[in-house]
C-alpha atoms as a PDB file:
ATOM      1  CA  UNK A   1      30.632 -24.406 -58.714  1.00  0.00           C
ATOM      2  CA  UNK A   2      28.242 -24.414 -55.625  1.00  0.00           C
ATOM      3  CA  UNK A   3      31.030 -24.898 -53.121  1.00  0.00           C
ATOM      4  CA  UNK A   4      32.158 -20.798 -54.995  1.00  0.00           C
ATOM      5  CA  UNK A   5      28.775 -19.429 -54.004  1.00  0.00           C
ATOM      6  CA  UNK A   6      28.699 -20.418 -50.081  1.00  0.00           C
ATOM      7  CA  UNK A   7      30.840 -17.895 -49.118  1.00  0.00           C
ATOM      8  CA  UNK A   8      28.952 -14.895 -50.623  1.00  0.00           C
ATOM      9  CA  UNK A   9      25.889 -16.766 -49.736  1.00  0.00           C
ATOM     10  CA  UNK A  10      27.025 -16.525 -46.292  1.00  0.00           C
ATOM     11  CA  UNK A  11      28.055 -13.215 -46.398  1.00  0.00           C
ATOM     12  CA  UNK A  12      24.395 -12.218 -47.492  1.00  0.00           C
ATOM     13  CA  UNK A  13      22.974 -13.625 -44.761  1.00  0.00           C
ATOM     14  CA  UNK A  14      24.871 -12.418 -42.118  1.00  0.00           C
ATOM     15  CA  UNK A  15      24.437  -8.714 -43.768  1.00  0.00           C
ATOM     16  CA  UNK A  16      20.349  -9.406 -44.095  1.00  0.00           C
ATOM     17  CA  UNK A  17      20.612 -11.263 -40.445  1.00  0.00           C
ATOM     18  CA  UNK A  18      22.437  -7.928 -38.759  1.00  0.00           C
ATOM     19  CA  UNK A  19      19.484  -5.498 -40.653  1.00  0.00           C
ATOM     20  CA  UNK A  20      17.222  -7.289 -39.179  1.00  0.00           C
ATOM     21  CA  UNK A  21      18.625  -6.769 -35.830  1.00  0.00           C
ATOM     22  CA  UNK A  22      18.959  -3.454 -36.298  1.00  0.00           C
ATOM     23  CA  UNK A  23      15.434  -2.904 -37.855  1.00  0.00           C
ATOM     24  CA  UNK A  24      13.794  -4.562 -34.265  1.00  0.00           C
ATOM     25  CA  UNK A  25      16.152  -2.637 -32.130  1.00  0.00           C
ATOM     26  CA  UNK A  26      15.208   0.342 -33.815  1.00  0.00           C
ATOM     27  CA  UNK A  27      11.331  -0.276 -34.142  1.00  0.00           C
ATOM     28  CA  UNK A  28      11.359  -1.878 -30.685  1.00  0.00           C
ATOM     29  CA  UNK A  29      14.053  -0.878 -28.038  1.00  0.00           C
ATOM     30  CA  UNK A  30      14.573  -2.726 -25.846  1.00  0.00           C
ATOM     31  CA  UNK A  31      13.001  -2.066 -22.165  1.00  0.00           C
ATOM     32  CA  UNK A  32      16.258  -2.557 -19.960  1.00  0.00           C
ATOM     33  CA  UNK A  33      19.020  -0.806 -21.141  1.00  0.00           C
ATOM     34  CA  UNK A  34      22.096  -3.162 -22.939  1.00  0.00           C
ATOM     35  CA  UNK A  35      24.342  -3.024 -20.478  1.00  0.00           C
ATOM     36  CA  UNK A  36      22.224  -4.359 -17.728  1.00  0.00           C
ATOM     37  CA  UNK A  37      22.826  -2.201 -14.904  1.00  0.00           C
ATOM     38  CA  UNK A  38      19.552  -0.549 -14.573  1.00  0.00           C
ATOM     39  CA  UNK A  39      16.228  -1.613 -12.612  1.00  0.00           C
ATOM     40  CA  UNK A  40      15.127  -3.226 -15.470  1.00  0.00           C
ATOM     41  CA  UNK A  41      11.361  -1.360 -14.472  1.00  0.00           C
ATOM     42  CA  UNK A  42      10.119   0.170 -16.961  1.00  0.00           C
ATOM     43  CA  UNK A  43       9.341   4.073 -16.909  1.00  0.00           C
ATOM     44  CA  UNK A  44       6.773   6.071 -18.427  1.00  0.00           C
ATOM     45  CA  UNK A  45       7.069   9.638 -19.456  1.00  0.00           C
ATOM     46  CA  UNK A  46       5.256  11.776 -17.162  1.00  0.00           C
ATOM     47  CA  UNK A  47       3.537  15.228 -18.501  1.00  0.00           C
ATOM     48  CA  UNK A  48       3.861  16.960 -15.818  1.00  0.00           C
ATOM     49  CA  UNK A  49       7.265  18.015 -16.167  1.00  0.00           C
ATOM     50  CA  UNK A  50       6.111  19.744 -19.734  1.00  0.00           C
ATOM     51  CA  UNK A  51       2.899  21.885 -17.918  1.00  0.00           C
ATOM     52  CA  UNK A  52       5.421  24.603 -16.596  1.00  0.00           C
ATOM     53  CA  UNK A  53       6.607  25.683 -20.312  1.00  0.00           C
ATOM     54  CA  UNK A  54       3.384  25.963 -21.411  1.00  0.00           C
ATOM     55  CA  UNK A  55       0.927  29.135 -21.905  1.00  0.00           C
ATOM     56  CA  UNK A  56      -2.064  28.583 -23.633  1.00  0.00           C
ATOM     57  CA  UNK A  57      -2.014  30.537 -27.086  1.00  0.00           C
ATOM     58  CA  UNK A  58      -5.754  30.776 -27.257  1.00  0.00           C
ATOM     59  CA  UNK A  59      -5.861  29.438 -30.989  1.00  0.00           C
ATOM     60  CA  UNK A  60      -7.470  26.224 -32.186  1.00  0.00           C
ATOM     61  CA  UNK A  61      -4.412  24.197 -31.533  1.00  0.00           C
ATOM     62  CA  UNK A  62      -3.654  25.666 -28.240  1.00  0.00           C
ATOM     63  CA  UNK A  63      -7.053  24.873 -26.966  1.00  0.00           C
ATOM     64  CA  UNK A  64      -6.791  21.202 -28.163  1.00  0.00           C
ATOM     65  CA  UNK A  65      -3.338  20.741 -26.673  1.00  0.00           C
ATOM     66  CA  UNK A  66      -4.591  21.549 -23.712  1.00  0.00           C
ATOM     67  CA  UNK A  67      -7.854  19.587 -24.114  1.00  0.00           C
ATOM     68  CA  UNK A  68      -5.483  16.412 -24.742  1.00  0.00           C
ATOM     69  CA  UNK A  69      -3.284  17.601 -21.711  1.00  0.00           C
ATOM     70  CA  UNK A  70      -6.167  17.568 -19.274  1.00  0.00           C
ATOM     71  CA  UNK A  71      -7.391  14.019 -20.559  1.00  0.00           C
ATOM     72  CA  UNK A  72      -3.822  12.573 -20.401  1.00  0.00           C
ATOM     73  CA  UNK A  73      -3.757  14.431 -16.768  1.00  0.00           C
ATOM     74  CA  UNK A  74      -7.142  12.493 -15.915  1.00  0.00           C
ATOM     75  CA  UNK A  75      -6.351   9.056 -18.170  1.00  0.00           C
ATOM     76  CA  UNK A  76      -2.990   9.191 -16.130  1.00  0.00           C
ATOM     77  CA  UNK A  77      -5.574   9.403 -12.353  1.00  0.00           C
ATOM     78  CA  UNK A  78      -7.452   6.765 -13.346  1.00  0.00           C
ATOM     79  CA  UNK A  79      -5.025   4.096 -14.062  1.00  0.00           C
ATOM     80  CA  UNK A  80      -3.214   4.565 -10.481  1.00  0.00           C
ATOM     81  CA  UNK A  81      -6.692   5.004  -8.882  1.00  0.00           C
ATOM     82  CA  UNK A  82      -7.619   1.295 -11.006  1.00  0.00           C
ATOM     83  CA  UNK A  83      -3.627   0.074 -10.158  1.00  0.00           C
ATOM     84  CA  UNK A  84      -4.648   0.918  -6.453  1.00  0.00           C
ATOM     85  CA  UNK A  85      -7.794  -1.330  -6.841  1.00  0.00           C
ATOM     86  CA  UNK A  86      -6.064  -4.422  -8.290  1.00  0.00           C
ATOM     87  CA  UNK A  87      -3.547  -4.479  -5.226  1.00  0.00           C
ATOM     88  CA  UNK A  88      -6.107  -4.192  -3.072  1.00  0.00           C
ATOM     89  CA  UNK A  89      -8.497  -6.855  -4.662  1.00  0.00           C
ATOM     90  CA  UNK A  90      -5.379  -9.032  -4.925  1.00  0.00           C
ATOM     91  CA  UNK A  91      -4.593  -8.659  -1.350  1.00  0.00           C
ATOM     92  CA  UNK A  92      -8.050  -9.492  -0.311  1.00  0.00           C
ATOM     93  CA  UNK A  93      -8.958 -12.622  -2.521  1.00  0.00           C
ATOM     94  CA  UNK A  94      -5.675 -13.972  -1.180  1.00  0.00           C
ATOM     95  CA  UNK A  95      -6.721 -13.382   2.287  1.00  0.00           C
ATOM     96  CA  UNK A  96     -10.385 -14.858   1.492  1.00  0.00           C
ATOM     97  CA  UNK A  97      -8.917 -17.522  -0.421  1.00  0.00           C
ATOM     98  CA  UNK A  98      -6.260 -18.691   2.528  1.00  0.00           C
ATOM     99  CA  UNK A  99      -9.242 -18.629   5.273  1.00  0.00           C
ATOM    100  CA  UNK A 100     -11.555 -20.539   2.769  1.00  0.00           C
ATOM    101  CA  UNK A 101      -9.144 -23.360   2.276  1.00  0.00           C
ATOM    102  CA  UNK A 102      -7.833 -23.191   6.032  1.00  0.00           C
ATOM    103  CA  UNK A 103     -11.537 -23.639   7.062  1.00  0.00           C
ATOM    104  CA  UNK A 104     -12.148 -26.870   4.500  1.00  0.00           C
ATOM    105  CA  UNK A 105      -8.511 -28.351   5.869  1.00  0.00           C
ATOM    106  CA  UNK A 106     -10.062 -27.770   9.045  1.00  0.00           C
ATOM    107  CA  UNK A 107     -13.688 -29.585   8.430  1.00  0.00           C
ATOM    108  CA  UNK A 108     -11.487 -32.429   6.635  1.00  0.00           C
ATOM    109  CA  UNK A 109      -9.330 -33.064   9.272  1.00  0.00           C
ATOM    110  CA  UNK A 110     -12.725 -33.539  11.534  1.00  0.00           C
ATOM    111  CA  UNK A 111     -14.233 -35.796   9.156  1.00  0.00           C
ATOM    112  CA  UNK A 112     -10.878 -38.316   8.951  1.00  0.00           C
ATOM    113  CA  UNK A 113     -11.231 -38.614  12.629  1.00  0.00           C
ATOM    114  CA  UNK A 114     -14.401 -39.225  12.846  1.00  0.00           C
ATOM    115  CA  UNK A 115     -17.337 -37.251  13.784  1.00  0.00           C
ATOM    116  CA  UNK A 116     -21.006 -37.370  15.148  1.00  0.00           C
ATOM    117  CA  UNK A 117     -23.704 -36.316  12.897  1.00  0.00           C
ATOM    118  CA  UNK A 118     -24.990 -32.860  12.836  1.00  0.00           C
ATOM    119  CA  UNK A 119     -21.038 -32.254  15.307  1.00  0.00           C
ATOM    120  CA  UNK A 120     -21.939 -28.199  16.108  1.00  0.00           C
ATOM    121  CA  UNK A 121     -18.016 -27.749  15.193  1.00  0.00           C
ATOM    122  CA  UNK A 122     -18.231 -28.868  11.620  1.00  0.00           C
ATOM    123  CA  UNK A 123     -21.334 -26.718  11.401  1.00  0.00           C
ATOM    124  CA  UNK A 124     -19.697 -23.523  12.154  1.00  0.00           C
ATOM    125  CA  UNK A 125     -16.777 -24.328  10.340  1.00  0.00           C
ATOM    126  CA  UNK A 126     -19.488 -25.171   7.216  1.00  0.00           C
ATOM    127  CA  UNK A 127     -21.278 -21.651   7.644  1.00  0.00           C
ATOM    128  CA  UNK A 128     -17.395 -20.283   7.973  1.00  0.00           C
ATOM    129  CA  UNK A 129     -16.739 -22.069   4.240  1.00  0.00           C
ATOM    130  CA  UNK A 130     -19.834 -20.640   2.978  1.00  0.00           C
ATOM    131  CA  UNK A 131     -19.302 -17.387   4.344  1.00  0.00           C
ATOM    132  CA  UNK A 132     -15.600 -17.518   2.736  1.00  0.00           C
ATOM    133  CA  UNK A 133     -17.006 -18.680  -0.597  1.00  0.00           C
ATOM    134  CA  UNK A 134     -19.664 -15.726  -0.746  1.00  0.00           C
ATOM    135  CA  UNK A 135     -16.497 -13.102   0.293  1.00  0.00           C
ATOM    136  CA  UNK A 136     -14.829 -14.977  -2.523  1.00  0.00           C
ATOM    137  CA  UNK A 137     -17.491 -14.904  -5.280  1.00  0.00           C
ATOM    138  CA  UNK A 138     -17.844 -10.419  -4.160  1.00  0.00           C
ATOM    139  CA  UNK A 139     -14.180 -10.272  -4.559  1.00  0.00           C
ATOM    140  CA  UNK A 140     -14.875 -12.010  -8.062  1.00  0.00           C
ATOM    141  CA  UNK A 141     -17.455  -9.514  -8.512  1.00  0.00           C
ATOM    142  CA  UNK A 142     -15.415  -6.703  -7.786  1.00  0.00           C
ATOM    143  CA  UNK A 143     -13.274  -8.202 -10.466  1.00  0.00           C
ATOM    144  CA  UNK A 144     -15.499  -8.209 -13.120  1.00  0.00           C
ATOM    145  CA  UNK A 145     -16.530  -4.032 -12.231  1.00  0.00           C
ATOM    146  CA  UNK A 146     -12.790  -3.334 -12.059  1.00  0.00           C
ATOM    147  CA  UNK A 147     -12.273  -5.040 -15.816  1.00  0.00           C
ATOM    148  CA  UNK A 148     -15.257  -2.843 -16.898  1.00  0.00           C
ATOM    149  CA  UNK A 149     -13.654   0.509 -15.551  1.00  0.00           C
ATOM    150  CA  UNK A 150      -9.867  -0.962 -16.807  1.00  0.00           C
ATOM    151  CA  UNK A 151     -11.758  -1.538 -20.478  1.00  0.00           C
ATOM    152  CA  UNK A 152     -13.463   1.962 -20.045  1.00  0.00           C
ATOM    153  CA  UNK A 153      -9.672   3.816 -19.278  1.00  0.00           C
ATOM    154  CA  UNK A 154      -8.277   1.599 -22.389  1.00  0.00           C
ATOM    155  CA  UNK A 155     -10.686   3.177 -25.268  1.00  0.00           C
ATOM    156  CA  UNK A 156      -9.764   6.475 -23.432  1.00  0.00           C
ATOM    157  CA  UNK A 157      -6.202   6.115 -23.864  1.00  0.00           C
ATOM    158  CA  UNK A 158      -6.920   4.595 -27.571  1.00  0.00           C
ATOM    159  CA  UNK A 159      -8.872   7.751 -28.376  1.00  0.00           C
ATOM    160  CA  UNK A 160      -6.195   9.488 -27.221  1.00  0.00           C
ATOM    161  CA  UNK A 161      -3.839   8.259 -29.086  1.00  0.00           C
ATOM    162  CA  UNK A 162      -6.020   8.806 -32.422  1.00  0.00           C
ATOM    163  CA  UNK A 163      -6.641  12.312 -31.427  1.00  0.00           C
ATOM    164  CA  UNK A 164      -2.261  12.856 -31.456  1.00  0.00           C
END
């Protein structure tokens, strides 16, 4: 009697199995097209194209899609002007970070070979360290500021969204 049921059984699961892949592909498309041919970047609609078709009506609703136009225009500024940033701040802690550890390879090279105490070398390249770590601990700084103004831009963007 069970071995009757399997089939069917099977034939359930495959139907409940293939509406679930539909359900995610239609809640949640995929980012690369199927195929596979494109960039696989992912694209974001740009306003911009939309501002020439539109005339402001003067009503209520006119005035507040154009109120939400002008902060998408300005949320839209300030995540390239914060994208900007991050490149830059990644740039420059990897430049600190390589002349930091180039400087320590440097002083523990010295110190394997030997050294005399209070050796004016090591002692520049030890202010050079410290002078690395303090560029290293402002780039962390400038971090932590960036994160502030990237957490500031993301409640903009989430009351824009509640505002739609």
């Amino acid at each position: 009697m069970a071995l009757k049921n399997i089939p069917s059984v099977a034939v359930v699961a495959t139907l409940l199995l293939g509406g679930c892949a539909f359900a995610d592909n239609a809640l949640f498309p995929p980012l690369a097209p199927v195929g596979g041919t494109g960039s696989g970047k992912l694209v974001l609609a740009s306003a911009e194209g939309s501002d020439a078709s539109y005339e402001s009506t003067g009503t209520f609703v006119g005035q507040k899609v154009e109120s939400l136009r002008n902060d998408l225009h300005q949320l839209q500024s300030n995540i390239g002007s914060e994208r900007d940033q991050l490149q830059s701040l990644r740039e420059q802690v990897i430049k600190d970070s390589q002349g930091y550890h180039g400087t320590i390879a440097t002083i523990e090279a010295r110190l394997q070979l030997g050294t005399t105490p209070g050796n004016p070398i090591l002692v520049q390249a030890w202010n050079d360290a410290q002078s690395s770590l303090d560029a290293i601990n402002e780039d962390v700084l400038k971090m932590s500021r960036l994160a502030t103004e990237v957490a500031s831009t993301s409640g903009m963007a989430a009351y824009l969204v509640e505002s739609v």
